[in-house]
PDB file of N, CA and C in Angstrom:
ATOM      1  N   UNK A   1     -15.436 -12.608   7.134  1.00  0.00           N
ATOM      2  CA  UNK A   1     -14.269 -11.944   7.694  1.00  0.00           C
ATOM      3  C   UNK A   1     -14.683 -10.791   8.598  1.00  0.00           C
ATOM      4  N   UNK A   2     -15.658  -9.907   8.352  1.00  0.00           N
ATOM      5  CA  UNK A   2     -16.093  -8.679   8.975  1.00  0.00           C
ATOM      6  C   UNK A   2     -16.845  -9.662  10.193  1.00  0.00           C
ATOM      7  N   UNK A   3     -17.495 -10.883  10.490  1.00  0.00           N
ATOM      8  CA  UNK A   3     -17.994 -10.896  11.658  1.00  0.00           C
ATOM      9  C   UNK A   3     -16.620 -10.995  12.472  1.00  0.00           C
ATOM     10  N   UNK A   4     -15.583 -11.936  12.107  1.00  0.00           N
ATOM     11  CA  UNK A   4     -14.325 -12.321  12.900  1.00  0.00           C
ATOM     12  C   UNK A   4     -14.047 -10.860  13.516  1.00  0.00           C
ATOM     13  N   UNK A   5     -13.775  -9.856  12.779  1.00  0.00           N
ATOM     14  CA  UNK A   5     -13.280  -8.691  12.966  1.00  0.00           C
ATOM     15  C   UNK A   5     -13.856  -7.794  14.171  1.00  0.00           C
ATOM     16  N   UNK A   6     -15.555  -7.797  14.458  1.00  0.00           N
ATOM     17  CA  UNK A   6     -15.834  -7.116  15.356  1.00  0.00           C
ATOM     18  C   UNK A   6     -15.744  -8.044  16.725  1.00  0.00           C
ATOM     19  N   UNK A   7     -16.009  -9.919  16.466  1.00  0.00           N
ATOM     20  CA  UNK A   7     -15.834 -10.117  17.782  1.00  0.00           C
ATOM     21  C   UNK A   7     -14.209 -10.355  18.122  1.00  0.00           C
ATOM     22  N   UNK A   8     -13.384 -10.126  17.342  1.00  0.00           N
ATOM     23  CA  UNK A   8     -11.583  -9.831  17.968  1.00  0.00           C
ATOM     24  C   UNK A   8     -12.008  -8.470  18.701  1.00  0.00           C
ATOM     25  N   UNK A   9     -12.133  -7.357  17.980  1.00  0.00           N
ATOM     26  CA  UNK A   9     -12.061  -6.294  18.378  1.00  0.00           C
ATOM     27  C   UNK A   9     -12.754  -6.279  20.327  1.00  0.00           C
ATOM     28  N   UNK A  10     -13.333  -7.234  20.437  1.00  0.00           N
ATOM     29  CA  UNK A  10     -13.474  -6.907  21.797  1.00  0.00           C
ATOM     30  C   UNK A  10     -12.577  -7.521  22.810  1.00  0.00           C
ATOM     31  N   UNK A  11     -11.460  -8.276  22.074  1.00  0.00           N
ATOM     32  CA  UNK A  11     -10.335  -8.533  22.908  1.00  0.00           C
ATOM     33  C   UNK A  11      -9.658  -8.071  22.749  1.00  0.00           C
ATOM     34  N   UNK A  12      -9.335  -7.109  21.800  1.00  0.00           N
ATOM     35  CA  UNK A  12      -7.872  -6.759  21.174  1.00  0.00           C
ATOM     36  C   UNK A  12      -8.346  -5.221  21.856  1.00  0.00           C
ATOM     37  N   UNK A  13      -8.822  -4.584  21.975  1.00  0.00           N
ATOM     38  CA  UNK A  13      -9.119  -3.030  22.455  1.00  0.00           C
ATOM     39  C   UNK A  13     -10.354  -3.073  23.452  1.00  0.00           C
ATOM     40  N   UNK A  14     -10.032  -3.512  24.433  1.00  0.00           N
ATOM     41  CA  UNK A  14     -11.221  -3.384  25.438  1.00  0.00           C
ATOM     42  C   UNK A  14     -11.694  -2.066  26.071  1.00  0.00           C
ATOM     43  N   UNK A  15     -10.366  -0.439  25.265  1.00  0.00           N
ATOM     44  CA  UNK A  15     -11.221   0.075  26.315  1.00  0.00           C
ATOM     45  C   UNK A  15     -12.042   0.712  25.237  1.00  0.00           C
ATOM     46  N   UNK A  16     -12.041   0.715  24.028  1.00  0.00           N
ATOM     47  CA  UNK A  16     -12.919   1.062  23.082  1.00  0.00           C
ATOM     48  C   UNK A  16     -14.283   0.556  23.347  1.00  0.00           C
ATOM     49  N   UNK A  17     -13.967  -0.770  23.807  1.00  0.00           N
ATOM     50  CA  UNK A  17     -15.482  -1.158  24.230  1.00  0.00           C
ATOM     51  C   UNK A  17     -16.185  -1.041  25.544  1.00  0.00           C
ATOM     52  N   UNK A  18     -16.071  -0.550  26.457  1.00  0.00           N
ATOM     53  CA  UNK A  18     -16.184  -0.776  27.701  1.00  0.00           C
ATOM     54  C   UNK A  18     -17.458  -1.126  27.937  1.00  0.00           C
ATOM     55  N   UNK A  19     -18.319  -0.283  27.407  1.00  0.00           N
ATOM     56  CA  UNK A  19     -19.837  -0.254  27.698  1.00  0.00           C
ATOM     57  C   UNK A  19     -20.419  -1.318  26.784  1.00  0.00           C
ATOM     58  N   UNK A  20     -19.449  -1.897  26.012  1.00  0.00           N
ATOM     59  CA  UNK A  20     -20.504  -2.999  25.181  1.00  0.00           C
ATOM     60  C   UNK A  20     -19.908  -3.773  25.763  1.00  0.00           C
ATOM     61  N   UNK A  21     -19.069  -4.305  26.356  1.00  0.00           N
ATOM     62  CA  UNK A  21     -19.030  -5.536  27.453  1.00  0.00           C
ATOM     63  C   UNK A  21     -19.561  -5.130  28.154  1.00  0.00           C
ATOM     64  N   UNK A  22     -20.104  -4.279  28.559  1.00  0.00           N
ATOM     65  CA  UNK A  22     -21.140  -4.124  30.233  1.00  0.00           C
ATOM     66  C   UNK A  22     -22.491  -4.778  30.100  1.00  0.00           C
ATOM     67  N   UNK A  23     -22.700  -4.114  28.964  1.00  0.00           N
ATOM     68  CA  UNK A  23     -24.085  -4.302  28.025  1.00  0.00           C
ATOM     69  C   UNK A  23     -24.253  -5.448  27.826  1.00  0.00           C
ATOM     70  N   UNK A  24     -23.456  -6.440  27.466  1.00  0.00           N
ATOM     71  CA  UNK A  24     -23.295  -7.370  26.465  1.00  0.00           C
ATOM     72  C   UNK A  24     -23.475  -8.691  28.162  1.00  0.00           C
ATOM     73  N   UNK A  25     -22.150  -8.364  29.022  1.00  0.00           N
ATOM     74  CA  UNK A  25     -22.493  -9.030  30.245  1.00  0.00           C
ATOM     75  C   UNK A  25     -23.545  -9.233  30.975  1.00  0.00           C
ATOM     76  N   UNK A  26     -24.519  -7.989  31.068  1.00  0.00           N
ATOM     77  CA  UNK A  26     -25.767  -7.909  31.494  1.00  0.00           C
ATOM     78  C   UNK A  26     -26.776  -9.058  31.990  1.00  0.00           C
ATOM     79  N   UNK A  27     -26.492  -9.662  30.201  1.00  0.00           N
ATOM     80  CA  UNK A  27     -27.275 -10.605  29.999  1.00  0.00           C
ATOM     81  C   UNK A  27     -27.211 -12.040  31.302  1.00  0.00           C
ATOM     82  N   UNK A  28     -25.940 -12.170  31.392  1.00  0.00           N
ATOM     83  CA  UNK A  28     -25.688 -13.186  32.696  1.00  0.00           C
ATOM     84  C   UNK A  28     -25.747 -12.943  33.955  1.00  0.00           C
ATOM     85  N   UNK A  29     -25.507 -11.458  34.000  1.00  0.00           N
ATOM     86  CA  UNK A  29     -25.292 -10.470  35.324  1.00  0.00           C
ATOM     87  C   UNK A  29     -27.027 -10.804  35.563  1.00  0.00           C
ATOM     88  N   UNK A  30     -27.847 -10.686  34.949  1.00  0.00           N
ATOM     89  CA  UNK A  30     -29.106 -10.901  35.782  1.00  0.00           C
ATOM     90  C   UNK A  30     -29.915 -12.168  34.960  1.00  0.00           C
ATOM     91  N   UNK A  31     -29.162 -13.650  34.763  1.00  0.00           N
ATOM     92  CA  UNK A  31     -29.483 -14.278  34.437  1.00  0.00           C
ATOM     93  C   UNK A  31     -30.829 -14.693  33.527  1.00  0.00           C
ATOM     94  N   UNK A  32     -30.423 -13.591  32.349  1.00  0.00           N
ATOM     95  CA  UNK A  32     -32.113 -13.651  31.577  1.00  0.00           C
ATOM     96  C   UNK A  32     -31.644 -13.513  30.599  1.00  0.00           C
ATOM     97  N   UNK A  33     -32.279 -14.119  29.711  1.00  0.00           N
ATOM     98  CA  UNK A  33     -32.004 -14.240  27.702  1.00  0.00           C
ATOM     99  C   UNK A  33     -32.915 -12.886  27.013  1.00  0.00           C
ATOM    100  N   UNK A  34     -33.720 -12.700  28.035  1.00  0.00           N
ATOM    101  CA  UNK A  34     -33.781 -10.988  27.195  1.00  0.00           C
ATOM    102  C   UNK A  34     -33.832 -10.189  28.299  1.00  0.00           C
ATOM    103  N   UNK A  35     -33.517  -9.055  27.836  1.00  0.00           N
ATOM    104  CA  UNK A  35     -34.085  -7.389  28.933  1.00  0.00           C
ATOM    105  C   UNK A  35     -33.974  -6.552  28.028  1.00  0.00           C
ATOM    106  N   UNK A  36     -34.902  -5.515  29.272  1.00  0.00           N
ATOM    107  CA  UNK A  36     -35.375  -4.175  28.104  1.00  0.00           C
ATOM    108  C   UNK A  36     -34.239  -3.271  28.499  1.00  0.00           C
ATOM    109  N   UNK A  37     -34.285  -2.192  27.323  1.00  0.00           N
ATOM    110  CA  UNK A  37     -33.701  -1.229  27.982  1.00  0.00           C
ATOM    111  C   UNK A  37     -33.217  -0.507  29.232  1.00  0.00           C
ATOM    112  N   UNK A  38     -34.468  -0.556  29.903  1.00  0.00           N
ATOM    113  CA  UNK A  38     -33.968   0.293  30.687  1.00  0.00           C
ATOM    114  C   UNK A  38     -32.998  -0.973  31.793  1.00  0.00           C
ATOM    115  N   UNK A  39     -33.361  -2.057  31.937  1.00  0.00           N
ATOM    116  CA  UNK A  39     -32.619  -2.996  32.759  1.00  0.00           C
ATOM    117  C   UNK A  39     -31.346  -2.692  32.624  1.00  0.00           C
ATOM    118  N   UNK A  40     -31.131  -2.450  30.887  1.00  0.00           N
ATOM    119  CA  UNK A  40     -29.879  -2.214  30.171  1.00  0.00           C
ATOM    120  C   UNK A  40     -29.317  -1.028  30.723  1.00  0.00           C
ATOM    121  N   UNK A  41     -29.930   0.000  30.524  1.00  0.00           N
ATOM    122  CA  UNK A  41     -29.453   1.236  31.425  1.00  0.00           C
ATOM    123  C   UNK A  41     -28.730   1.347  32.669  1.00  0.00           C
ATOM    124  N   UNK A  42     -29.001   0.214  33.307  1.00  0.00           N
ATOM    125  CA  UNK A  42     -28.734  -0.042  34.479  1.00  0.00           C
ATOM    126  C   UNK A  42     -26.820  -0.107  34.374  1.00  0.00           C
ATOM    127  N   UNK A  43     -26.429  -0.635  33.805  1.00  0.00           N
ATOM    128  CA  UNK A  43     -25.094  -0.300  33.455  1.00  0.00           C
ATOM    129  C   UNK A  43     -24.017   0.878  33.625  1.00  0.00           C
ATOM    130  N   UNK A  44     -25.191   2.134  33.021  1.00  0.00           N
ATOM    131  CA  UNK A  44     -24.956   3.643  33.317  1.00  0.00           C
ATOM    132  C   UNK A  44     -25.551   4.194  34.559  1.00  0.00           C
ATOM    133  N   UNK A  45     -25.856   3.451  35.595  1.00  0.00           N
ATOM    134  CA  UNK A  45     -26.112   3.668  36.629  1.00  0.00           C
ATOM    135  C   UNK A  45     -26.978   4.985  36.480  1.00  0.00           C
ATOM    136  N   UNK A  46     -26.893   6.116  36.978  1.00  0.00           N
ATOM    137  CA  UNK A  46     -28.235   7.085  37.087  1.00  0.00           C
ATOM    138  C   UNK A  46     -27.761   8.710  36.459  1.00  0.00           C
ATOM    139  N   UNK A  47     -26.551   7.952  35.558  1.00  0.00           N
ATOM    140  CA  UNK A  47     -25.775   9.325  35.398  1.00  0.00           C
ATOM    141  C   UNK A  47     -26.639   9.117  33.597  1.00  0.00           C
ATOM    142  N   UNK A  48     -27.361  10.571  33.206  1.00  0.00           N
ATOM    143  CA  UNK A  48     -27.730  10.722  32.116  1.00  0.00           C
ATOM    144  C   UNK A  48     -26.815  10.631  30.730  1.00  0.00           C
ATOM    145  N   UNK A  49     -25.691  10.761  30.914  1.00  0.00           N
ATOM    146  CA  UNK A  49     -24.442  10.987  29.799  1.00  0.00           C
ATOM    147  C   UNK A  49     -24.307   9.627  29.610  1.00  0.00           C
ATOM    148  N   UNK A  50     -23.667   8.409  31.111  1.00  0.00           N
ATOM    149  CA  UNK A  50     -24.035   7.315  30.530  1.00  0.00           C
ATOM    150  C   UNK A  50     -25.339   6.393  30.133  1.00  0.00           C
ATOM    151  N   UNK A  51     -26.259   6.770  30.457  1.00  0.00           N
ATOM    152  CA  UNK A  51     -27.251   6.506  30.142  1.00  0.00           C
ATOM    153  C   UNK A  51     -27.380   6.741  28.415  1.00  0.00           C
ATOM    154  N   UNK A  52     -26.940   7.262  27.712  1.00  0.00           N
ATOM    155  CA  UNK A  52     -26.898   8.070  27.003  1.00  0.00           C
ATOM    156  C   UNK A  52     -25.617   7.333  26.009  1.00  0.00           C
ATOM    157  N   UNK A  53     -24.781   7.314  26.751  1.00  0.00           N
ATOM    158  CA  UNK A  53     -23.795   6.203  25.827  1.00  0.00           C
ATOM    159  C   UNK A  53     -24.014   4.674  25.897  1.00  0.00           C
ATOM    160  N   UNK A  54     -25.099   4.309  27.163  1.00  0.00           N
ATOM    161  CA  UNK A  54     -25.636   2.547  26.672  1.00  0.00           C
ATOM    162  C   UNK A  54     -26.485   2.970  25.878  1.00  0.00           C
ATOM    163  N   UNK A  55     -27.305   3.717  25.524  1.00  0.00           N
ATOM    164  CA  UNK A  55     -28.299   3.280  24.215  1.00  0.00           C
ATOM    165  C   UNK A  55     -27.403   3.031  22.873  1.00  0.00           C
ATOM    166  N   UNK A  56     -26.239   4.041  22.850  1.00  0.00           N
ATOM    167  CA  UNK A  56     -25.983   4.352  21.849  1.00  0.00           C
ATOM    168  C   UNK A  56     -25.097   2.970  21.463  1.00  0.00           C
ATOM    169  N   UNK A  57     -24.717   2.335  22.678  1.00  0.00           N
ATOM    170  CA  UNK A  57     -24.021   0.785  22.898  1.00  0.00           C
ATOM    171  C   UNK A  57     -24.564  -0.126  22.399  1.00  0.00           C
ATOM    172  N   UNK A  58     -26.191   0.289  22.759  1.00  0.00           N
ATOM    173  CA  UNK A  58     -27.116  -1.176  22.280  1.00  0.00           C
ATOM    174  C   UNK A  58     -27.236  -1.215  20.793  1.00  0.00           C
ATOM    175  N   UNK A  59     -27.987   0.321  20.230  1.00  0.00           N
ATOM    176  CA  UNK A  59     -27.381   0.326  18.498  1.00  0.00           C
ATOM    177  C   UNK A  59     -26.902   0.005  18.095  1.00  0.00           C
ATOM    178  N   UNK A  60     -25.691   0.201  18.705  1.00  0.00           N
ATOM    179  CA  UNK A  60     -24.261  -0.143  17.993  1.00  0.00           C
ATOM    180  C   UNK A  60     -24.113  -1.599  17.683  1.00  0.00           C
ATOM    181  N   UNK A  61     -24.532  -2.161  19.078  1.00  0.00           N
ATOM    182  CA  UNK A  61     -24.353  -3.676  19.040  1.00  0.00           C
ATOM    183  C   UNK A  61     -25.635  -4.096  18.164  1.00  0.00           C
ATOM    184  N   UNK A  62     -26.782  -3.748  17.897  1.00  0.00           N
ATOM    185  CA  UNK A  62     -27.799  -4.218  16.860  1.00  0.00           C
ATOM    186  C   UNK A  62     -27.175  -4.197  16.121  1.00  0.00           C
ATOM    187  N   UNK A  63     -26.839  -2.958  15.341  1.00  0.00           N
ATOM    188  CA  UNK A  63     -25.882  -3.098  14.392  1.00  0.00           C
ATOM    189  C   UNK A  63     -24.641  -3.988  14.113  1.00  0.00           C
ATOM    190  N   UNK A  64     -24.560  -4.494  14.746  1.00  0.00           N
ATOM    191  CA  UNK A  64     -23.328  -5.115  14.127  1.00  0.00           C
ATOM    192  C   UNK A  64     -23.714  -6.673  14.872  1.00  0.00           C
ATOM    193  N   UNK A  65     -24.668  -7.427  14.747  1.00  0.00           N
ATOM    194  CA  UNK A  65     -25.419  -8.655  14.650  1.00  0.00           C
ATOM    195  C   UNK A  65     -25.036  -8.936  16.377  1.00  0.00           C
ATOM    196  N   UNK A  66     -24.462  -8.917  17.379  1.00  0.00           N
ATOM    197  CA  UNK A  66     -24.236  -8.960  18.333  1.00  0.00           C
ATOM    198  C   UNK A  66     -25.650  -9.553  19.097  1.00  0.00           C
ATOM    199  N   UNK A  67     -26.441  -8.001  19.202  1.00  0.00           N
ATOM    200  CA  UNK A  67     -28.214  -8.007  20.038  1.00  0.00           C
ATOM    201  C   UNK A  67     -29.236  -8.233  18.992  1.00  0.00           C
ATOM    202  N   UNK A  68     -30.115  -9.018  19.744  1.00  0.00           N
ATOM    203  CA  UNK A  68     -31.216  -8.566  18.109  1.00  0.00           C
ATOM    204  C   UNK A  68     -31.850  -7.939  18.993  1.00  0.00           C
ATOM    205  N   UNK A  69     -32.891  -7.202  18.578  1.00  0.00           N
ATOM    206  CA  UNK A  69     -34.382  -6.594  19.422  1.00  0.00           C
ATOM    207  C   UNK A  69     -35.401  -7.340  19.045  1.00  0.00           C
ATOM    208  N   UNK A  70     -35.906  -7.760  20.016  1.00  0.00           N
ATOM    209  CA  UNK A  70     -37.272  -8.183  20.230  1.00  0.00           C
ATOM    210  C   UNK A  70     -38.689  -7.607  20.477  1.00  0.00           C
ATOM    211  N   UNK A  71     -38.249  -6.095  20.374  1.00  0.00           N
ATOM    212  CA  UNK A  71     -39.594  -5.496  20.382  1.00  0.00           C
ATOM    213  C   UNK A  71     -40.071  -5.400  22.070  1.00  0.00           C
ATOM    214  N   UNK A  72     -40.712  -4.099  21.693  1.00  0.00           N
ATOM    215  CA  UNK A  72     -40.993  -3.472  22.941  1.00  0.00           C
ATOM    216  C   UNK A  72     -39.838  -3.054  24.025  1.00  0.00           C
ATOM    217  N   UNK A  73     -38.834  -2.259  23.059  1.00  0.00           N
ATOM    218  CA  UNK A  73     -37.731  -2.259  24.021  1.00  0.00           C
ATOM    219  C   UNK A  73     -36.581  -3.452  24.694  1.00  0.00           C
ATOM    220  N   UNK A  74     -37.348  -4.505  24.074  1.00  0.00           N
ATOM    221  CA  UNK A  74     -36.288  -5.451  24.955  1.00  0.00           C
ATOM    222  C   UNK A  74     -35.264  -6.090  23.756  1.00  0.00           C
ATOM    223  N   UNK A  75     -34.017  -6.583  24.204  1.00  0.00           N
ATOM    224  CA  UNK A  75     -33.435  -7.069  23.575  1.00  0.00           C
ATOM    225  C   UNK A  75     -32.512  -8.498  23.875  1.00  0.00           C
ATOM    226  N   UNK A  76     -32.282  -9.514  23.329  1.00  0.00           N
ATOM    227  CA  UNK A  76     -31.156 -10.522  23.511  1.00  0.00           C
ATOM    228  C   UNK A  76     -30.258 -10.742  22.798  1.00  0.00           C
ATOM    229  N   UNK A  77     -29.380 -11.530  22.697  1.00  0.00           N
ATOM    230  CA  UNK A  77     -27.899 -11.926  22.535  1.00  0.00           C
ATOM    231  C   UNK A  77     -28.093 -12.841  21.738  1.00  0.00           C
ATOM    232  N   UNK A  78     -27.332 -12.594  20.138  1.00  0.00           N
ATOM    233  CA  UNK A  78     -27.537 -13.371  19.490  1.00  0.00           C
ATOM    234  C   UNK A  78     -26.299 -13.983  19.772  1.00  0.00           C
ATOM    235  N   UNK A  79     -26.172 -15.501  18.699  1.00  0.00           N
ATOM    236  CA  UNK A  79     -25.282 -16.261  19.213  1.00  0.00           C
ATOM    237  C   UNK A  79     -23.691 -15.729  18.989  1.00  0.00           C
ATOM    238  N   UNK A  80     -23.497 -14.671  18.152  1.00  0.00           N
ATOM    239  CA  UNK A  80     -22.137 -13.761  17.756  1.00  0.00           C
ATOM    240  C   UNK A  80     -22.014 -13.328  19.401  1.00  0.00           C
ATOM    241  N   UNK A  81     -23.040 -12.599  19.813  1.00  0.00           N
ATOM    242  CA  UNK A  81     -23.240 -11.786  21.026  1.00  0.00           C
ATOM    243  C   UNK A  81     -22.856 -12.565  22.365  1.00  0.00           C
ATOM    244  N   UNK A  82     -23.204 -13.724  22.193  1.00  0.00           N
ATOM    245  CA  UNK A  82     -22.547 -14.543  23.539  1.00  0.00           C
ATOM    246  C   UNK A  82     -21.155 -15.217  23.056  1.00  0.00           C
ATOM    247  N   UNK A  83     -20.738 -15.084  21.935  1.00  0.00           N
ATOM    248  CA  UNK A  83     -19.245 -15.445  21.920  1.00  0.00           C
ATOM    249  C   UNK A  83     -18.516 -14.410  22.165  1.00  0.00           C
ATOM    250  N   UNK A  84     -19.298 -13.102  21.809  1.00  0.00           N
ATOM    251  CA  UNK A  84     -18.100 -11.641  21.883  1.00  0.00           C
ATOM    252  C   UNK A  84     -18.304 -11.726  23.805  1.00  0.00           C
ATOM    253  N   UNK A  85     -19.598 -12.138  24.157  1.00  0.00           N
ATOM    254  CA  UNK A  85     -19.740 -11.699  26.148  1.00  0.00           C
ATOM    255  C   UNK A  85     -18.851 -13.096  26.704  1.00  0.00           C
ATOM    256  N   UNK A  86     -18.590 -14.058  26.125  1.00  0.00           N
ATOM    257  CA  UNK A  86     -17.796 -14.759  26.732  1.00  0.00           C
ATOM    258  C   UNK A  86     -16.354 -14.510  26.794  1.00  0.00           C
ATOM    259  N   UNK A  87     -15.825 -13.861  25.189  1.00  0.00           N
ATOM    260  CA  UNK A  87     -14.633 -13.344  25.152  1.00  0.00           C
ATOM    261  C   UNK A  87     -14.328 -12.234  25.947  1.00  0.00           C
ATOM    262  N   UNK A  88     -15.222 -11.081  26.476  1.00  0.00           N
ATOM    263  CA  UNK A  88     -15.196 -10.007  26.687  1.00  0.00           C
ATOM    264  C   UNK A  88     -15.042  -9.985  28.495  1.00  0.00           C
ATOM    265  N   UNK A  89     -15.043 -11.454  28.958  1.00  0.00           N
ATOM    266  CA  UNK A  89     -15.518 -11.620  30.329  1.00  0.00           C
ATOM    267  C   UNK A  89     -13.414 -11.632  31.063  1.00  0.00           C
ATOM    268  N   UNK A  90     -12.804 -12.439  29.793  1.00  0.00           N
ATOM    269  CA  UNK A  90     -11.314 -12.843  30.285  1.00  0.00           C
ATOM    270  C   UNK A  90     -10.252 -11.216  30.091  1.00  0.00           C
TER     271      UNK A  90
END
């Protein structure tokens, strides 16, 4: 029930999420099954605050089975993670 719950939540309140659909889109936005951080950063463009709220995006999304990390900074989309970036796209 708790997985159902976080991937609704990214249709039902999108602006709660903003940056984890950015994050989460990424992945297609530069057609690759992993990237590192800082690719990820790229989201928050060059402003430190958002820079600063995608890390705290990517956590978030580790946390809650979405990204896994792969070490050395990089991370991909587990399969929860491309149903919440497909939902998160409409």
């Amino acid at each position: 029930a708790a997985k159902a719950t976080v991937a609704h939540a990214y249709c039902v309140n999108p602006a709660v999420s903003k940056i984890e659909k950015l994050v989460l889109g990424s992945f297609e936005h530069w057609s690759k099954d992993k990237l590192d951080l800082h690719t990820l950063f790229e989201v928050g463009e060059n402003d430190p605050d958002a820079r600063t709220a995608v890390f705290d995006a990517v956590e978030k999304l580790v946390s809650e089975g979405l990204l896994q990390e792969e070490g050395n900074d990089f991370y991909s989309l587990t399969e929860k993670g491309k149903e919440a970036a497909k939902r998160s796209k409409t």
